[in-house]
N, C-alpha and C. Protein backbone atom coordinates (compact mmCIF):
# COMPACT_ATOMS: atom_id res chain seq x y z
N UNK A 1 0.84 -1.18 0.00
CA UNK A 1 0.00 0.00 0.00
C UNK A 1 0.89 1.24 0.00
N UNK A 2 0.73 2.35 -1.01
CA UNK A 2 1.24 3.68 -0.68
C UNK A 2 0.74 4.26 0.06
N UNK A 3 -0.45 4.52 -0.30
CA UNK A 3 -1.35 5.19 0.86
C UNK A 3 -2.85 5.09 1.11
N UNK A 4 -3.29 5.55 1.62
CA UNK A 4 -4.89 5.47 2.04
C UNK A 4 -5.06 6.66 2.34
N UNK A 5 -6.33 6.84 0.83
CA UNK A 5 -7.59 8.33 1.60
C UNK A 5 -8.77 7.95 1.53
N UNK A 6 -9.49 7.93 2.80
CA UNK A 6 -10.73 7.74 3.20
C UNK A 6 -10.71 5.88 2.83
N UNK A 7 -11.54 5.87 2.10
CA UNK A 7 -12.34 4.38 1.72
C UNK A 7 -10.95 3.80 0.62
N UNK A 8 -10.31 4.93 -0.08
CA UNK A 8 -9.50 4.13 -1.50
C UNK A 8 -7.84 3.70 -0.94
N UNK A 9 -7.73 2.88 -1.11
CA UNK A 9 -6.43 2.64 -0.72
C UNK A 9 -5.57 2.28 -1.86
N UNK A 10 -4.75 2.99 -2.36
CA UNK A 10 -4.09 3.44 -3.45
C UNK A 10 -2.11 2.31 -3.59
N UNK A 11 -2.58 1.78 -4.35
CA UNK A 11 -1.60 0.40 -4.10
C UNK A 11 -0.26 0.95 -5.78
N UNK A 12 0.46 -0.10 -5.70
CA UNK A 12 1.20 -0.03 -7.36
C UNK A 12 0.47 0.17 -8.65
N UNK A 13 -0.96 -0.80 -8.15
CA UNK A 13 -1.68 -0.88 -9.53
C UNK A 13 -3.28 -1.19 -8.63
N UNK A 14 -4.04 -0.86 -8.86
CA UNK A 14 -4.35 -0.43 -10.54
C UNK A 14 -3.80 1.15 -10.59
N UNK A 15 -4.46 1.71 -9.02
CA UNK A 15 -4.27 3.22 -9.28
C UNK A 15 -3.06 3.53 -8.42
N UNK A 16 -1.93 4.25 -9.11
CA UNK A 16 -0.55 4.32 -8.53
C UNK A 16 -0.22 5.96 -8.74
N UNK A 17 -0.53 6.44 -7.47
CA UNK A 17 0.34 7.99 -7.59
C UNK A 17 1.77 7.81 -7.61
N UNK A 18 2.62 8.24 -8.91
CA UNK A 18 3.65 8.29 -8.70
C UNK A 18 4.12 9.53 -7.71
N UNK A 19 3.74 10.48 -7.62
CA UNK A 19 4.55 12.10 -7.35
C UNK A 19 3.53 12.40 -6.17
N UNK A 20 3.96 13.17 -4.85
CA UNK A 20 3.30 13.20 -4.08
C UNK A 20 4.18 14.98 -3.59
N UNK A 21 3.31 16.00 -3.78
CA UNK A 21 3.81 17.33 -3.48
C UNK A 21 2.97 17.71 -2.05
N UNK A 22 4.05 17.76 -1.09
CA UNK A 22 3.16 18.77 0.22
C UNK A 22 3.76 19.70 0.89
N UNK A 23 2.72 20.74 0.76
CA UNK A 23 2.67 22.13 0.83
C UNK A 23 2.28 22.74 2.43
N UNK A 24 3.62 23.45 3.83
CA UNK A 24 2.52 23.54 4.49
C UNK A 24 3.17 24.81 4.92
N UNK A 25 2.27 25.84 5.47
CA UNK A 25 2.17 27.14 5.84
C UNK A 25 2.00 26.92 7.26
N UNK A 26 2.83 28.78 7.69
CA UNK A 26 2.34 28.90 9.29
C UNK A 26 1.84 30.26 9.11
N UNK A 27 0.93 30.52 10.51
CA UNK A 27 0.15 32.21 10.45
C UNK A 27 0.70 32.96 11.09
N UNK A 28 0.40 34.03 10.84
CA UNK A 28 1.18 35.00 11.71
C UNK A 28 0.52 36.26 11.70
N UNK A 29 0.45 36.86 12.49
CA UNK A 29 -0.37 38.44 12.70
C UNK A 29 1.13 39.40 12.97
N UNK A 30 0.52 40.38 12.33
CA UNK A 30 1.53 41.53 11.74
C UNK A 30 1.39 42.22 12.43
N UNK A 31 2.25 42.94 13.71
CA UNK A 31 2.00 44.30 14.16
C UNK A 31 3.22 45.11 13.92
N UNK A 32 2.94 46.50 13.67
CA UNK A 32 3.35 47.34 13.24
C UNK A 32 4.23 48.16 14.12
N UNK A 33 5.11 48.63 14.25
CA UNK A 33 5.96 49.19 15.47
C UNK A 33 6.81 50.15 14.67
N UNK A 34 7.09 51.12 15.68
CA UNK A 34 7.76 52.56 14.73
C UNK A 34 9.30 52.22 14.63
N UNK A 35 9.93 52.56 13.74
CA UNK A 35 10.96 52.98 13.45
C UNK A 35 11.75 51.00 13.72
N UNK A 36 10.54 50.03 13.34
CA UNK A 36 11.54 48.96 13.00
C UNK A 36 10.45 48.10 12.64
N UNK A 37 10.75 46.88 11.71
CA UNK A 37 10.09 46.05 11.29
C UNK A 37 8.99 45.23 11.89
N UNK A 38 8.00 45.30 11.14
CA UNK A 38 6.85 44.84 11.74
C UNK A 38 7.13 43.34 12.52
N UNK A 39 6.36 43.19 13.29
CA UNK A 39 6.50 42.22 14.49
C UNK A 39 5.44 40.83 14.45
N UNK A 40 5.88 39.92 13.97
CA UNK A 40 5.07 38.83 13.41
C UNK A 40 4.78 38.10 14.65
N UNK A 41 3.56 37.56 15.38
CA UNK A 41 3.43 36.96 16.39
C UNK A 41 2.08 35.93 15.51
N UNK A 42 3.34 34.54 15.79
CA UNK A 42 2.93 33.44 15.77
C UNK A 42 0.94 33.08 16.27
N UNK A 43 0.05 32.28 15.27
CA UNK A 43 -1.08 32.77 15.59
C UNK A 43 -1.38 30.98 15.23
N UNK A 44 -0.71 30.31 14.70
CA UNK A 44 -1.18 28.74 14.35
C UNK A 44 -0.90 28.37 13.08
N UNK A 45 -0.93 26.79 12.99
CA UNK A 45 -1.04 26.55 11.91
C UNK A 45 -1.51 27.27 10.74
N UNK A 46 -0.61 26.89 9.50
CA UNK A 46 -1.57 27.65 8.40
C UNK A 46 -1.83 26.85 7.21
N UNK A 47 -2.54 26.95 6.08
CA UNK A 47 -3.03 25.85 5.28
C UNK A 47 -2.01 24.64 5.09
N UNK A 48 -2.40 23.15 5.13
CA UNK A 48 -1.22 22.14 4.32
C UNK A 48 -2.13 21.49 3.20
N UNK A 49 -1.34 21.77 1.93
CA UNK A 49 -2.14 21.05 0.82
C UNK A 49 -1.42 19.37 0.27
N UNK A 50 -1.71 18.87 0.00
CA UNK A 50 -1.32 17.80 -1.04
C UNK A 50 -1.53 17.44 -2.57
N UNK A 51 -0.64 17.74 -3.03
CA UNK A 51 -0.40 17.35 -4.73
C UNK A 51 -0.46 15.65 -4.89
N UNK A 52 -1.23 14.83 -5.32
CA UNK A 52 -1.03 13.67 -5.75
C UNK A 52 -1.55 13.54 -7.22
N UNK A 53 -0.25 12.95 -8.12
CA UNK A 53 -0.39 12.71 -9.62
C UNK A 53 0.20 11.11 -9.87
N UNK A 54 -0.49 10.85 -10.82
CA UNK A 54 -0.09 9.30 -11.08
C UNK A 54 -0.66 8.97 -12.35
N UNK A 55 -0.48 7.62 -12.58
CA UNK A 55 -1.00 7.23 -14.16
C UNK A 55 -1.78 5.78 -13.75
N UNK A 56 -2.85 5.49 -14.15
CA UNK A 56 -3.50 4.20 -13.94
C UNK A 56 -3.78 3.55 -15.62
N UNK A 57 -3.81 2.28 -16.15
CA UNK A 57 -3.93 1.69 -17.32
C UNK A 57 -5.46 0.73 -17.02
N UNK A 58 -6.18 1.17 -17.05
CA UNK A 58 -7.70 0.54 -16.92
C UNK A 58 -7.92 -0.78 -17.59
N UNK A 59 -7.75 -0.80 -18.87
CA UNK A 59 -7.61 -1.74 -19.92
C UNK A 59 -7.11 -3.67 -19.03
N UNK A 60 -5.98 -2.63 -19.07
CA UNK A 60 -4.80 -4.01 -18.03
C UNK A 60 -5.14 -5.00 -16.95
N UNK A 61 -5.13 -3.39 -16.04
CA UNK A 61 -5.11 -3.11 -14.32
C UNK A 61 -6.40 -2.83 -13.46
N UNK A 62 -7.39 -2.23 -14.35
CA UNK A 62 -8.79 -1.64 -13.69
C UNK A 62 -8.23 -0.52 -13.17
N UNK A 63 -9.07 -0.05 -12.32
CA UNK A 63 -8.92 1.23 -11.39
C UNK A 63 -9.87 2.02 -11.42
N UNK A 64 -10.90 1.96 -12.45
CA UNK A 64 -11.87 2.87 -12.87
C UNK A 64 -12.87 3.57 -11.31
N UNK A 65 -13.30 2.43 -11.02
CA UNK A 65 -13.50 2.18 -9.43
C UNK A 65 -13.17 2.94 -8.35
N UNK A 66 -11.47 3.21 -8.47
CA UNK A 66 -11.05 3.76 -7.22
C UNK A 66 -11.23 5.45 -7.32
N UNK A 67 -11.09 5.54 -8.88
CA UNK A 67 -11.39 7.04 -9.54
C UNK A 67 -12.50 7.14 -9.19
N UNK A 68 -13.78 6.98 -9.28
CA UNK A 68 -15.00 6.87 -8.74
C UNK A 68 -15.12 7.53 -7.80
N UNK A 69 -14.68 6.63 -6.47
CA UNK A 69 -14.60 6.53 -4.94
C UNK A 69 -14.19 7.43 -4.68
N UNK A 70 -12.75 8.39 -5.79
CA UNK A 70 -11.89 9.75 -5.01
C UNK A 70 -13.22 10.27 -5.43
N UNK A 71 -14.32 10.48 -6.44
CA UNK A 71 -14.94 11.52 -6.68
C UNK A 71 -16.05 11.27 -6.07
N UNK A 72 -16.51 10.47 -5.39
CA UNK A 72 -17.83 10.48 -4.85
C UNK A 72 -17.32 10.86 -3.08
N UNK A 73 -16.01 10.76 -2.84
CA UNK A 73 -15.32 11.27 -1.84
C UNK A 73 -15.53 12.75 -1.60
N UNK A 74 -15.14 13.34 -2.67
CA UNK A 74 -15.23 14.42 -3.30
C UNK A 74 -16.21 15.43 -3.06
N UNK A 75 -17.17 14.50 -3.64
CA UNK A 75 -18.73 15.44 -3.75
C UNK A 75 -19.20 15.01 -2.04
N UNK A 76 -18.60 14.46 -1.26
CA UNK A 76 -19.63 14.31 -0.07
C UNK A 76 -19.05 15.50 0.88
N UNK A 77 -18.08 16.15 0.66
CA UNK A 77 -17.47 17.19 0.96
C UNK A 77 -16.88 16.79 2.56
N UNK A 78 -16.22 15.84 3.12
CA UNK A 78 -16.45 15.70 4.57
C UNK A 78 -14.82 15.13 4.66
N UNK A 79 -14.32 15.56 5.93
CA UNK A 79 -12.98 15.46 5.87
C UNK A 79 -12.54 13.61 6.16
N UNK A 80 -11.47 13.06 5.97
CA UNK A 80 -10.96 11.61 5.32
C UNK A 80 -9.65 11.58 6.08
N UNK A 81 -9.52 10.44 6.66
CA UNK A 81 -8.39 10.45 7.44
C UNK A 81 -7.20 10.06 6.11
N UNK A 82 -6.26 10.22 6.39
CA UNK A 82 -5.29 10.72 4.99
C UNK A 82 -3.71 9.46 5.70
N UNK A 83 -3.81 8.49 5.35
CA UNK A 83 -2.30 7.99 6.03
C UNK A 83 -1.53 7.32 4.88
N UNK A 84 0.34 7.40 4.69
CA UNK A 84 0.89 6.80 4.29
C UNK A 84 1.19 5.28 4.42
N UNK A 85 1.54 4.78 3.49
CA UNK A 85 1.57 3.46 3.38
C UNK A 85 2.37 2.38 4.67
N UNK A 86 3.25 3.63 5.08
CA UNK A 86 4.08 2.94 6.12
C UNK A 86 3.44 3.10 7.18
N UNK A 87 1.85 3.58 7.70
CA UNK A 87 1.71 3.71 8.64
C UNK A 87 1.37 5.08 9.07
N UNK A 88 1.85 6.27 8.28
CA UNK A 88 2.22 7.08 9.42
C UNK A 88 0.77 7.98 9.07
N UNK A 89 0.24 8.26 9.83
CA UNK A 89 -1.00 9.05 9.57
C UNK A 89 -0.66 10.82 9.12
N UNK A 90 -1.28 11.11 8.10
CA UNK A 90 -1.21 12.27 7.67
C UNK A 90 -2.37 13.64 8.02
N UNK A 91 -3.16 13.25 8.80
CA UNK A 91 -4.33 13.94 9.16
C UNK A 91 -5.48 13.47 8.69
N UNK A 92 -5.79 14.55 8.92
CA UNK A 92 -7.45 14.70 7.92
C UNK A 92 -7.29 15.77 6.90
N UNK A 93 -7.97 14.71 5.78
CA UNK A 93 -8.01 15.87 4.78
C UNK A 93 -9.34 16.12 4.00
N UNK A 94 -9.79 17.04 3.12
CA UNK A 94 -10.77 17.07 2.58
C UNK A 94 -10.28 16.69 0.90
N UNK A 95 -10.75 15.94 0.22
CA UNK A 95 -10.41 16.17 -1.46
C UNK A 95 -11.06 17.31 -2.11
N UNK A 96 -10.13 18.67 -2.93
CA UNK A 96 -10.92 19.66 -2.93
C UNK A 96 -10.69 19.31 -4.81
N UNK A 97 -10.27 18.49 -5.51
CA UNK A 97 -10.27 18.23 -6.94
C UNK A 97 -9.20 17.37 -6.93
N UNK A 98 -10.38 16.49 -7.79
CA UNK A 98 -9.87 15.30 -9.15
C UNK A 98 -10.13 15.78 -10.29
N UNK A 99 -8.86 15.29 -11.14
CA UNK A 99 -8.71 15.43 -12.56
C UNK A 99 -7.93 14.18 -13.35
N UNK A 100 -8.54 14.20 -14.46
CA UNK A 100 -7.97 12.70 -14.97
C UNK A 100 -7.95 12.92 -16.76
N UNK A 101 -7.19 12.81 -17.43
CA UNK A 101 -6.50 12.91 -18.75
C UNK A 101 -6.26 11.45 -19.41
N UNK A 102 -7.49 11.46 -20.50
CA UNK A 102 -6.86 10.04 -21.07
C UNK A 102 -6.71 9.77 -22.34
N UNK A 103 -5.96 9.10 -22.49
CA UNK A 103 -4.96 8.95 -23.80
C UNK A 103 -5.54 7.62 -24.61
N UNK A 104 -5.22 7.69 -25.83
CA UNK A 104 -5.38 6.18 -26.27
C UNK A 104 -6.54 5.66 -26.08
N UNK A 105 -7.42 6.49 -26.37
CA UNK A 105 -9.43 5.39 -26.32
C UNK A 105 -9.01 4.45 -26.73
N UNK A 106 -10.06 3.51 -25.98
CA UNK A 106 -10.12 2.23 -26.55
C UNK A 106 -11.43 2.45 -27.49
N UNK A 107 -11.92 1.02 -27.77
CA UNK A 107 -13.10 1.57 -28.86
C UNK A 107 -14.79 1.55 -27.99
N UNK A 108 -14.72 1.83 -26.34
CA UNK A 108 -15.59 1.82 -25.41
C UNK A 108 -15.21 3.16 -25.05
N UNK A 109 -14.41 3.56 -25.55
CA UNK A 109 -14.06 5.46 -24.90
C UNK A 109 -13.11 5.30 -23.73
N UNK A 110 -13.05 4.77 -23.62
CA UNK A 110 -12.43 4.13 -22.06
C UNK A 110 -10.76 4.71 -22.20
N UNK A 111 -9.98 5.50 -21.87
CA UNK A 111 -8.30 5.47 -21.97
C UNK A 111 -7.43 4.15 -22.04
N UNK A 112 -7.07 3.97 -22.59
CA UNK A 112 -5.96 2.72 -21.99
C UNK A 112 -4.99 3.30 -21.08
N UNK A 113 -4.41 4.78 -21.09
CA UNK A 113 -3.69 5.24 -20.35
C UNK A 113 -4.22 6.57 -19.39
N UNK A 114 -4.66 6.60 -18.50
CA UNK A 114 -5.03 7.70 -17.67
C UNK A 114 -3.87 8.82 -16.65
N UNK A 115 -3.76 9.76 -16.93
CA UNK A 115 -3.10 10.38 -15.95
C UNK A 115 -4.28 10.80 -15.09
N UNK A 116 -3.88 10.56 -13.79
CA UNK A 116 -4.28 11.27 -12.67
C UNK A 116 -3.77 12.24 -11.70
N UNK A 117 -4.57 13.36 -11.09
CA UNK A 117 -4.25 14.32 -10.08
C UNK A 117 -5.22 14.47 -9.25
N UNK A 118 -4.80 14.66 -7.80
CA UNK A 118 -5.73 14.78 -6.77
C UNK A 118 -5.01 15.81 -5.98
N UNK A 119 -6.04 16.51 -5.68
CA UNK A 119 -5.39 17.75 -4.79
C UNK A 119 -6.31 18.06 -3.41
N UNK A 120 -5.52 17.46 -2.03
CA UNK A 120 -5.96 17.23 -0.84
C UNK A 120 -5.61 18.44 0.13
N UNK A 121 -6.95 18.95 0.81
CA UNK A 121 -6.09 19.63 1.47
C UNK A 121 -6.81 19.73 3.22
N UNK A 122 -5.74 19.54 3.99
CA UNK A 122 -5.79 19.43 5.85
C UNK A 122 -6.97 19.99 5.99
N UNK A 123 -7.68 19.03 6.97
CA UNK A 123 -8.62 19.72 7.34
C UNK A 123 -8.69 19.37 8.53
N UNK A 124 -10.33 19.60 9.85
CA UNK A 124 -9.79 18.94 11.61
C UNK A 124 -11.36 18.16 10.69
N UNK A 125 -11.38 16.57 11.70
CA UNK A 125 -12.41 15.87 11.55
C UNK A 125 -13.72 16.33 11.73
N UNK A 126 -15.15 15.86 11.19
CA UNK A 126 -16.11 16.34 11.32
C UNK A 126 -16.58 16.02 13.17
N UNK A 127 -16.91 16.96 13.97
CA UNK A 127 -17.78 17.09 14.80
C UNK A 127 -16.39 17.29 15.81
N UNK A 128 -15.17 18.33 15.44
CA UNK A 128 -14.32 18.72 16.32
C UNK A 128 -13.89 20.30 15.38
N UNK A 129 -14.46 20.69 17.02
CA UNK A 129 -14.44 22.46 17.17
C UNK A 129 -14.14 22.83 18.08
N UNK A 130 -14.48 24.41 17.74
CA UNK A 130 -14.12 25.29 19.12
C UNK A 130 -15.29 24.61 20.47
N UNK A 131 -14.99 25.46 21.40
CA UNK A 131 -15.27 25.44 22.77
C UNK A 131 -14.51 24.28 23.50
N UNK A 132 -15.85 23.87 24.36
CA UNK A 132 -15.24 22.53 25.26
C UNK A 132 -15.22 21.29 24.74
N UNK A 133 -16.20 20.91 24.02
CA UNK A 133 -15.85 19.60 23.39
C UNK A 133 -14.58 19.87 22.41
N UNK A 134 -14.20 20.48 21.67
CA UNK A 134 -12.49 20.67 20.78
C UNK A 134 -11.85 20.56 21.80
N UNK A 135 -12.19 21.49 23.09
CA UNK A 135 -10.72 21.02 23.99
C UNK A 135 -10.20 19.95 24.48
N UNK A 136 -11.42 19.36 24.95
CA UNK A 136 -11.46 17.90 25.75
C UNK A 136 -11.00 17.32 24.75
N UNK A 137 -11.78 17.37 23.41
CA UNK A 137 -10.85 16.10 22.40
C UNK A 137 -9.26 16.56 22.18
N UNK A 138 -8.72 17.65 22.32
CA UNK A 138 -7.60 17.93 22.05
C UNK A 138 -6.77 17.47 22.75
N UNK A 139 -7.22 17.35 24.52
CA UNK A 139 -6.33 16.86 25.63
C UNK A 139 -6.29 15.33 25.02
N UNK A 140 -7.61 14.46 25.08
CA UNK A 140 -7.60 13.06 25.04
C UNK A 140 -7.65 12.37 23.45
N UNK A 141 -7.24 12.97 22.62
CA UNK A 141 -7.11 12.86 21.25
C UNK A 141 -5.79 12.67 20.55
């Protein structure tokens, strides 16, 4: 397994992200002070995105399926626990776009060669927020 988002668990084949880009930001609030550079005070995390691109061969391998699953992932709009293959958990993320490019119809329309891209980005799980329940889950979480 490379990795797992939500329900699809994304193996060598059928569907294989080769390239995996992640992007992560911190916040900061700007205050202004005379006669020297503004004064950045640390305020939290700030967006982390994920680039995932790959190529799947349907024809061969299948995969049509797992493309599906990222997009019905997709449309349910709800954040997906996000972990690498070795284990290591990557958060939660939401899928904010799939895109898929295919080459070589067969004579069902179908690609024989598909490029794929998925672009994930951090999110906190559904039914964790502010107040006291976010905190409590934050201590015992």
């Amino acid at each position: 397994m490379l990795m797992c988002i939500g329900a699809v668990v994304v193996d060598v084949y059928p569907l294989n992200f080769e390239n995996v880009d992640r992007k992560g930001t911190a916040s900061f609030a700007e205050k202004s002070v005379v006669g020297r550079r503004p004064i950045l005070e640390a305020v939290g995390e700030g967006e982390e995105t994920f680039e995932l691109s790959g190529k799947m061969s349907p024809q061969k391998l299948g995969g049509l399926g797992s493309l599906e699953l990222l997009r019905s992932q997709m449309a349910a709009q709800e954040a997906l626990p996000f972990m690498r293959g070795d284990g290591t958990p990557l958060g939660w993320v939401v899928i904010t776009d799939v895109q898929d490019k295919s080459r070589h119809l067969n004579p069902d329309g179908v690609g024989r060669m598909i490029e794929v891209s998925v672009s994930l980005k951090r999110s906190d799980p559904a039914g964790v927020g502010g107040g006291i329940v976010g905190l409590l889950f934050g201590l015992f979480g």
